[in-house]
Protein backbone atom coordinates (compact mmCIF):
# COMPACT_ATOMS: atom_id res chain seq x y z
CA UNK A 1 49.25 -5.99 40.71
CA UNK A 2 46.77 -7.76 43.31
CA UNK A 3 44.15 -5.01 42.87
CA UNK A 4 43.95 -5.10 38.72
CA UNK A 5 41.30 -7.63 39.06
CA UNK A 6 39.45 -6.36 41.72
CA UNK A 7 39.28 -2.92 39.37
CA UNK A 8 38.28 -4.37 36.25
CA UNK A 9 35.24 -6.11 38.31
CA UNK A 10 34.21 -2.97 39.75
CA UNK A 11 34.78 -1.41 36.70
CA UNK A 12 32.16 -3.49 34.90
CA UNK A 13 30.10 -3.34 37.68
CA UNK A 14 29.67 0.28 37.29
CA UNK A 15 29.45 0.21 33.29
CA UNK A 16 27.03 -2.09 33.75
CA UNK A 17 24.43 0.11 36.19
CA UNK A 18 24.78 3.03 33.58
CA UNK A 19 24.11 1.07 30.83
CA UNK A 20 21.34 -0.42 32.86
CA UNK A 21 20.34 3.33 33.67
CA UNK A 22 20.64 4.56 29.74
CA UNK A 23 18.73 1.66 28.51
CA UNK A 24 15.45 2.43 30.76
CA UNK A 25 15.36 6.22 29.67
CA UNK A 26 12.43 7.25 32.18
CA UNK A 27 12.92 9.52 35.33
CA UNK A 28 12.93 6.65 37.74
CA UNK A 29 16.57 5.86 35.74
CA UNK A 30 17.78 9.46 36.31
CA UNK A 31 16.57 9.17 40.29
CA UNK A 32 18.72 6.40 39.96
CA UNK A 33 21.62 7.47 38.37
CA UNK A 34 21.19 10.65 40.85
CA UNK A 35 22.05 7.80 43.98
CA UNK A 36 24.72 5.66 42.26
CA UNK A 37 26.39 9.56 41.69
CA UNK A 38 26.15 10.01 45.36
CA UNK A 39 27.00 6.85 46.21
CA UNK A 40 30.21 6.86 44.68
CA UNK A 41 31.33 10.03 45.93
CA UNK A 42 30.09 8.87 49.31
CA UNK A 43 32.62 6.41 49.40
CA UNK A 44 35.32 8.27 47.74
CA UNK A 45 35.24 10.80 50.21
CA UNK A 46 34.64 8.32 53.33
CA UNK A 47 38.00 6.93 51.76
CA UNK A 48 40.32 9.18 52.09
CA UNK A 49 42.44 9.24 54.82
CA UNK A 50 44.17 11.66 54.19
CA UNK A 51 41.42 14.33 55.67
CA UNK A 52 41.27 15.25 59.65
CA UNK A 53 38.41 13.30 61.18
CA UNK A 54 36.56 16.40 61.76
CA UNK A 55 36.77 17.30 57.98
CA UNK A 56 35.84 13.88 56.85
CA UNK A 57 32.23 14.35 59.14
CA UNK A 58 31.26 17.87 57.82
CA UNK A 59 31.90 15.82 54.12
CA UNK A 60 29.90 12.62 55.25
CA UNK A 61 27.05 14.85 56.56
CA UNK A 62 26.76 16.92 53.77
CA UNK A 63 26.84 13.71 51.12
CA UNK A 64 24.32 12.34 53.36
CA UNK A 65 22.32 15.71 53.16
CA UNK A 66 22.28 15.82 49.14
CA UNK A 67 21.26 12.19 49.13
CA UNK A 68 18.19 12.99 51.79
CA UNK A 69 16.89 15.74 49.72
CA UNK A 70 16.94 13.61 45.94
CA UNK A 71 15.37 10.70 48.31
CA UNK A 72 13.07 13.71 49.12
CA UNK A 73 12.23 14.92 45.98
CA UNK A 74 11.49 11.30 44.92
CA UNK A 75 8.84 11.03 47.32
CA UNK A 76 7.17 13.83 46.90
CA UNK A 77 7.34 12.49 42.69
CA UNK A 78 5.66 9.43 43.79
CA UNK A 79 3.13 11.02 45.88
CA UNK A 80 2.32 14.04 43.81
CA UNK A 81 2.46 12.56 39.66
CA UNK A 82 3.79 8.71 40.04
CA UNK A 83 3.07 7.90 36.49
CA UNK A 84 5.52 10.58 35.58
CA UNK A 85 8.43 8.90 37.35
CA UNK A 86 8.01 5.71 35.03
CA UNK A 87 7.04 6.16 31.76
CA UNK A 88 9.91 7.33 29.57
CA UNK A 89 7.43 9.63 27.64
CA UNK A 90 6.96 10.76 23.90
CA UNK A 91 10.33 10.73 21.62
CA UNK A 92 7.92 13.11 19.52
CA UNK A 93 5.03 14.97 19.24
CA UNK A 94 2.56 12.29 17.73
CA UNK A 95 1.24 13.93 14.93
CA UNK A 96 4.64 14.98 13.93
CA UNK A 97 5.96 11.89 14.12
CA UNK A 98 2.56 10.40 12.03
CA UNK A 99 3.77 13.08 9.33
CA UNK A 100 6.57 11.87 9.32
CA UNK A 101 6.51 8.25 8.16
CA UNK A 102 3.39 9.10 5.75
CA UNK A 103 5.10 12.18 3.90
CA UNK A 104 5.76 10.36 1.28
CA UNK A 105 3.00 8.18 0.70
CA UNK A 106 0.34 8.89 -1.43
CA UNK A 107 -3.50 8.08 -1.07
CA UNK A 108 -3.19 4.81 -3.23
CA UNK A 109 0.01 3.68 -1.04
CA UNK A 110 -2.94 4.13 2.11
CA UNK A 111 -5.00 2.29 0.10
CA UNK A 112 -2.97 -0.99 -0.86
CA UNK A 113 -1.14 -1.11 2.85
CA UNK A 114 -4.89 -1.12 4.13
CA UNK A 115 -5.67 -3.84 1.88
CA UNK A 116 -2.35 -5.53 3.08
CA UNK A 117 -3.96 -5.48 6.69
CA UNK A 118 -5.18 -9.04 7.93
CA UNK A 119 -3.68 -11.05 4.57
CA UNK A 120 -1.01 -13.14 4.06
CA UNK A 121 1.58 -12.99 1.64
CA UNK A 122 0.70 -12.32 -1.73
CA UNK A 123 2.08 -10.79 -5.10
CA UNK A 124 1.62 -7.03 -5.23
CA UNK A 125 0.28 -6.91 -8.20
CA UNK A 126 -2.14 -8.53 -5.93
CA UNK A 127 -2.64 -5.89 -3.64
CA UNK A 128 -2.90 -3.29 -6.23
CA UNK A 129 -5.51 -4.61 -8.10
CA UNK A 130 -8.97 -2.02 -7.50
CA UNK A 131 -6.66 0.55 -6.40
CA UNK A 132 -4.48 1.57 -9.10
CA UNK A 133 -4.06 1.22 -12.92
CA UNK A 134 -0.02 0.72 -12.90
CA UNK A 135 1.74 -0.61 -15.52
CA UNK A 136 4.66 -3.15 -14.60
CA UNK A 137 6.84 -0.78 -13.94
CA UNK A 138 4.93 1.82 -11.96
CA UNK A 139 4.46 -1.14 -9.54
CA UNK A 140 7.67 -2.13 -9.29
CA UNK A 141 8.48 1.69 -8.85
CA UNK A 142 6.04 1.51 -5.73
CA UNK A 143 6.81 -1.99 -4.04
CA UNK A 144 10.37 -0.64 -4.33
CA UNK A 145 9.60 2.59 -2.29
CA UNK A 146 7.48 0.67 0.39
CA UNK A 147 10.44 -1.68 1.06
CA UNK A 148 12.83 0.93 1.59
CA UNK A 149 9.96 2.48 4.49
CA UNK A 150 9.77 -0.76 5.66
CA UNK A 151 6.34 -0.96 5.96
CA UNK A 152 6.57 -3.91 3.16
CA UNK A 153 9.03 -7.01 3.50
CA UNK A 154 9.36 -9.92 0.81
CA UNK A 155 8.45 -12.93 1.52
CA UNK A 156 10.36 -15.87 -0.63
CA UNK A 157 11.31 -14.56 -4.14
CA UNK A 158 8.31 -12.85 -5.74
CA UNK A 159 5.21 -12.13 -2.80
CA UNK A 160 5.20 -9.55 -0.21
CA UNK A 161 3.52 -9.08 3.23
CA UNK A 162 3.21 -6.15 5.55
CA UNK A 163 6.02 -5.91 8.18
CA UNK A 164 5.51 -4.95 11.49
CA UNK A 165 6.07 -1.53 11.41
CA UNK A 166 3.87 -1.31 8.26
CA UNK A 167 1.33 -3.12 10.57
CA UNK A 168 1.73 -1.15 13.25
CA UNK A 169 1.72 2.56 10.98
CA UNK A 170 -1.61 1.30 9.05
CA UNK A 171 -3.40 -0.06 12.20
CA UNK A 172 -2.69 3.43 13.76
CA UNK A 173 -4.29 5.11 10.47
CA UNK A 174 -7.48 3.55 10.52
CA UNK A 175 -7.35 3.90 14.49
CA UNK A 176 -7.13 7.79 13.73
CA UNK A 177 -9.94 7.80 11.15
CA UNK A 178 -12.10 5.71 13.09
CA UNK A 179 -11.83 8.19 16.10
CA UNK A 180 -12.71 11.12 13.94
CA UNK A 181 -14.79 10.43 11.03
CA UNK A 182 -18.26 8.84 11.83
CA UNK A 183 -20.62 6.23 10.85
CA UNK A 184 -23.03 8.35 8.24
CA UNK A 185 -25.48 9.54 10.75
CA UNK A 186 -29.39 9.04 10.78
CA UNK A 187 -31.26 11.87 9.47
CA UNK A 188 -32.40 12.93 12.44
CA UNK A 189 -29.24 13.73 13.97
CA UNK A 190 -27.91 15.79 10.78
CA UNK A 191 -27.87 19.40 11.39
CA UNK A 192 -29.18 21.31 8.00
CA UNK A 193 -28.25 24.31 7.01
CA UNK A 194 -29.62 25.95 3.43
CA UNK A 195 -27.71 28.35 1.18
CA UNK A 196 -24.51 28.25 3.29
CA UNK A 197 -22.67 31.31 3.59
CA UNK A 198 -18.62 30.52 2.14
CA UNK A 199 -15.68 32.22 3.21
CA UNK A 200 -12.60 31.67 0.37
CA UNK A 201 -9.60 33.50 1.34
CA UNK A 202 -6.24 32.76 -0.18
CA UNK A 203 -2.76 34.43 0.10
CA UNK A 204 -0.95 35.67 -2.83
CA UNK A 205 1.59 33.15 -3.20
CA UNK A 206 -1.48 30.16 -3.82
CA UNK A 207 -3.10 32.41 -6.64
CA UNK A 208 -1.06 29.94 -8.85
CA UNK A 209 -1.22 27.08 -6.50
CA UNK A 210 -4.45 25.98 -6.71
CA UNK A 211 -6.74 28.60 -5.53
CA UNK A 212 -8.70 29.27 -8.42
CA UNK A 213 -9.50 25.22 -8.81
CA UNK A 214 -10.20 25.16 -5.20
CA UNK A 215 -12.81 28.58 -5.95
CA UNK A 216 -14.06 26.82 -9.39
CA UNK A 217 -14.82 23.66 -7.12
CA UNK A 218 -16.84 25.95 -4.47
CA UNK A 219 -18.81 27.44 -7.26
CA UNK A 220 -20.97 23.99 -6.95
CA UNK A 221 -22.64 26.08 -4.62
CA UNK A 222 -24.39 28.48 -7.37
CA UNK A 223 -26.90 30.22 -5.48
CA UNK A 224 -24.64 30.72 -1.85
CA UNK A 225 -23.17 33.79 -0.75
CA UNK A 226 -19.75 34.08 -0.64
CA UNK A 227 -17.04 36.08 0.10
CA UNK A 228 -13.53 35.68 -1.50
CA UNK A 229 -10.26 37.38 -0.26
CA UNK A 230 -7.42 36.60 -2.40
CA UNK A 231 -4.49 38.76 -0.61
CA UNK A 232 -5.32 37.25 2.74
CA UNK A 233 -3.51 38.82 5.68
CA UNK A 234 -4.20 38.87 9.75
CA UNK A 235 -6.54 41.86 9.90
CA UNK A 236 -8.46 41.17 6.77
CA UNK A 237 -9.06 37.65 8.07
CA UNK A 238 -9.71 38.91 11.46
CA UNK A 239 -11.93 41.71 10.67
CA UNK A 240 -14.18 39.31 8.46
CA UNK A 241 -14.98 36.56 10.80
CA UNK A 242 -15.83 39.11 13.17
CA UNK A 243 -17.86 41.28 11.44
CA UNK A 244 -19.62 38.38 9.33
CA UNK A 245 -21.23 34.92 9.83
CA UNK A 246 -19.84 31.96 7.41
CA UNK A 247 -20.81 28.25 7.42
CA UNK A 248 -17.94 27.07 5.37
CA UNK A 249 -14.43 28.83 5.30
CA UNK A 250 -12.21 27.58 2.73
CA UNK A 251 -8.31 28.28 3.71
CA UNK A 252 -5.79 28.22 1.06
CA UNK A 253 -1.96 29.66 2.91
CA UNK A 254 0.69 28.47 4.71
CA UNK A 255 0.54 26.85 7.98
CA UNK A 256 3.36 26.22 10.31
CA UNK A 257 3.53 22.17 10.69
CA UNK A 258 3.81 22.18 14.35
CA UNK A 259 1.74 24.25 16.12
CA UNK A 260 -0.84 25.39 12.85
CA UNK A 261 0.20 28.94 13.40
CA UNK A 262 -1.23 30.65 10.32
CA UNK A 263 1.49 31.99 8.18
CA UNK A 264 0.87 35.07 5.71
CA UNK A 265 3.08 37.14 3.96
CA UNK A 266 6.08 39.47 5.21
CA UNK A 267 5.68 37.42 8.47
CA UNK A 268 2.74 38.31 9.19
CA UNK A 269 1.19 35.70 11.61
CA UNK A 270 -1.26 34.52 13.37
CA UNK A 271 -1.66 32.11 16.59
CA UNK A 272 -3.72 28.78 15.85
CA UNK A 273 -5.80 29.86 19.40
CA UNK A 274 -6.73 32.99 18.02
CA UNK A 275 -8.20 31.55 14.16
CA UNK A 276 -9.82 28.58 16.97
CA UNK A 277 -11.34 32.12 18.50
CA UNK A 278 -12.29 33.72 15.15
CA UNK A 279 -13.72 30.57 14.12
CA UNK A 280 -16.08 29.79 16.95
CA UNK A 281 -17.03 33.70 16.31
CA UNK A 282 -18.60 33.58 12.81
CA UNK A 283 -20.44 30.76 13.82
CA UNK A 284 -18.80 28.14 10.83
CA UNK A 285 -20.11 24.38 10.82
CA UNK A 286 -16.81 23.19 8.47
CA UNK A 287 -13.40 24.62 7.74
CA UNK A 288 -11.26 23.08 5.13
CA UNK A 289 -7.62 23.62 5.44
CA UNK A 290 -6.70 23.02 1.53
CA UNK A 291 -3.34 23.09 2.42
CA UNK A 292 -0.43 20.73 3.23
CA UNK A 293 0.35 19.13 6.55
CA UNK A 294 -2.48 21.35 8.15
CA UNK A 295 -3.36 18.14 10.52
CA UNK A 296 -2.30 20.17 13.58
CA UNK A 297 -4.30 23.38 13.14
CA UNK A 298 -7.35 20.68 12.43
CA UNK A 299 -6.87 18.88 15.60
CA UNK A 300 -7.21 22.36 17.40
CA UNK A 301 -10.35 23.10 15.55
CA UNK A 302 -11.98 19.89 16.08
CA UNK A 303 -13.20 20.05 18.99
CA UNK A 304 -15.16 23.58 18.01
CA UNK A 305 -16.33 22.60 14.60
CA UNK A 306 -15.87 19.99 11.44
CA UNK A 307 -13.30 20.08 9.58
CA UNK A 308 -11.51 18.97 6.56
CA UNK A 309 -7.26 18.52 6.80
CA UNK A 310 -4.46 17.00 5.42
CA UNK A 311 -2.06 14.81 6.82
CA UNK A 312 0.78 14.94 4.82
CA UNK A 313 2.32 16.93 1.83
CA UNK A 314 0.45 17.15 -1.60
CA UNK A 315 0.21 18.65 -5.12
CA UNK A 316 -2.41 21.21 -6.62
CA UNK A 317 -3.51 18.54 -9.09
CA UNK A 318 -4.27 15.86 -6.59
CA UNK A 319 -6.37 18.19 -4.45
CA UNK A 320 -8.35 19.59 -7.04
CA UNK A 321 -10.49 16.00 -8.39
CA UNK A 322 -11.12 15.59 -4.37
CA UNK A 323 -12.63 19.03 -3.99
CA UNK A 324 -14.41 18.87 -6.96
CA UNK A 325 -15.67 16.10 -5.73
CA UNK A 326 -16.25 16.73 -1.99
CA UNK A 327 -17.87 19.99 -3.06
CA UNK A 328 -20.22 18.76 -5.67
CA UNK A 329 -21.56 15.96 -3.46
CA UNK A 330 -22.74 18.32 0.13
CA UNK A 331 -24.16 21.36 -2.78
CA UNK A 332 -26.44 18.54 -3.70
CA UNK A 333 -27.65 17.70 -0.63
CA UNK A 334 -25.47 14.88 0.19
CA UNK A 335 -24.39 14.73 4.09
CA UNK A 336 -20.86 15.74 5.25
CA UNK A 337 -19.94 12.60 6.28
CA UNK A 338 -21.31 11.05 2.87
CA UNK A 339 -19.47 13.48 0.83
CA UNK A 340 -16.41 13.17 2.55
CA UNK A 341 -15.82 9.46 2.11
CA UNK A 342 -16.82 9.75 -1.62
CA UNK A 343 -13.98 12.01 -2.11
CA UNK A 344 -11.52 9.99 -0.14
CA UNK A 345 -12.32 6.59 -2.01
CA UNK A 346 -11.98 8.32 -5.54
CA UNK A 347 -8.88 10.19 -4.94
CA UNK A 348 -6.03 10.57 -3.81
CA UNK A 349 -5.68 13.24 -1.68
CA UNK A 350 -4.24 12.92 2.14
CA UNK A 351 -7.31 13.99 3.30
CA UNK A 352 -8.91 13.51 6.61
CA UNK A 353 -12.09 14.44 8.20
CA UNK A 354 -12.35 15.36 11.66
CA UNK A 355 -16.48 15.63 12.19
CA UNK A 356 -17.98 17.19 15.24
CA UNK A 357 -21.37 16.89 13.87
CA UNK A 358 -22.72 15.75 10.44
CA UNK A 359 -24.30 18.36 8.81
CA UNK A 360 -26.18 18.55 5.04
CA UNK A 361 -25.44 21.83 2.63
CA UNK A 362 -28.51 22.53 0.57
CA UNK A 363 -27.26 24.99 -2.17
């Protein structure tokens, strides 16, 4: 009966390290939990009486061994990569997880959080003014869906404000547009290239998803050559970037969401490396991914060449005014950078540019 207390305190004691230990989440926590483990047994077996003496050293010794070579290994952490050892690292890739929390918001919900940014609290109808033309309800529709991400909080019983997390998501937007797209360069600097040479290649399965409004957009471009695939596979798209130079390829397919593999039919396939390879090969100064969620095939590309991708999900009809749009403005000798934000402001596509160089299209 004496010892109940003393078992309850030790009890705690030790919930309370591994709590201590789950909370922290980095490496040093599991070095940590690695010594309380050996600690305990330690004592447990230093404990028992039960053992010969001679027994009880061999166990001691070799406790003492396994807690020499984790003290070791620690060491040679800290020496070697120290940072590792206390940062508890990404939950998630970052562009997945900037997917997804903006899946389901459309260009204009971009638009009013942005205009949300820096104010205080205000009606919505507010904040939507300039941006959109809802009615009532469509607003209410939208304020609702905003609330339920969070990124929106009410503020007494009518006005709204950002929240943190909707501060924190938007400030991270324009952080990631400011590092990419940039300021519409002097004319100097604009590299010019005249009756660009267009790759359009399509799968099957988008010949009814877009791809001839994506081609009628292109056509902007009257007196280019181009060069249009509509049953796109590995070795047709292989064999033409080899064989051919383009300044503009124009990619209508799937795209796996992770990695950008390039996804064609009957699983056929096609590492994002390679298409990085093939691109670099015919020479292209912009590649537009018109396809959904194609962020991290662009982010491989980027460093090689401009290009055009999206960041979350969207519909044919959304992405046909912006390339309509985008198209219309570089044919007519408008710069990349120029063109691009044109687009963005007058649509609503989930569009982003990602610009290694501004360049100017002269059809």
């Amino acid at each position: 009966m004496g010892k109940a207390p003393t078992q309850a305190k030790a009890g705690n004691a030790i919930g309370a390290r591994l709590r201590l230990v789950e909370g922290v989440k980095a490496p040093i926590a599991y070095f940590t939990l690695a010594l309380l483990v050996i600690e305990a047994i330690l004592g447990a077996v230093l404990g028992v009486g039960r053992l010969s003496e001679r027994a009880n050293e061999v166990i001691a010794y070799g406790m003492v061994a396994s807690l020499l070579i984790v003290l070791l290994g620690f060491l040679a952490a800290l020496f070697i990569r120290p940072n590792v050892l206390f940062q508890q690292g990404l939950i998630e890739d970052p562009i997945a997880a900037f997917r997804k929390v903006g899946q389901d918001l459309t260009g204009n919900d971009l638009k009013i959080l942005g205009g949300m940014l820096g104010k205080g609290a205000r009606f919505f109808s507010d904040f939507c003014q300039g941006v959109t033309e809802d009615d009532d309800a469509k607003q209410r529709e939208r304020r609702s869906k905003l609330e339920k991400m969070k990124l929106i909080q009410p503020v007494g019983s009518s006005e709204v404000e950002l929240s943190m997390i909707g501060t924190t998501f938007i400030q991270t937007v324009k952080r990631f547009s400011e590092a990419f797209v940039l300021p519409e360069a002097s004319t100097e600097s604009i590299e010019r290239i005249a009756l660009p040479r267009i790759f359009f290649a399509t799968t099957k399965k988008y010949l009814n998803l877009g791809a001839e409004a994506d081609l009628a957009a292109l056509t902007a471009f009257s007196k280019s050559d181009f060069c249009i695939e509509k049953n796109l596979s590995s070795d047709v798209l292989r064999l033409e970037l080899i064989r051919q130079k383009f300044d503009i390829v124009h990619l209508l397919m799937d795209l796996d969401q992770a990695d950008g593999t390039l996804i064609f039919e009957n699983g056929d396939r096609m590492r994002a490396d390679g298409f990085v390879q093939l691109v670099r090969q015919t020479g292209a100064k912009l590649v537009v991914l018109a396809t959904c969620d194609s962020i991290a095939l662009g982010a491989k590309l980027a460093p090689h060449t401009n290009v055009v991708a999206a960041t979350t999900s969207f519909m044919a009809p959304t992405f046909a005014p912006w390339a309509t749009s985008f198209y219309h403005m570089i044919s007519n000798k408008n710069s990349l950078s120029r063109a691009f934000e044109i687009a963005r402001v007058t649509t609503d596509a989930p569009m982003i540019l990602l610009m290694k160089r501004d360049t100017m299209f002269a059809s």
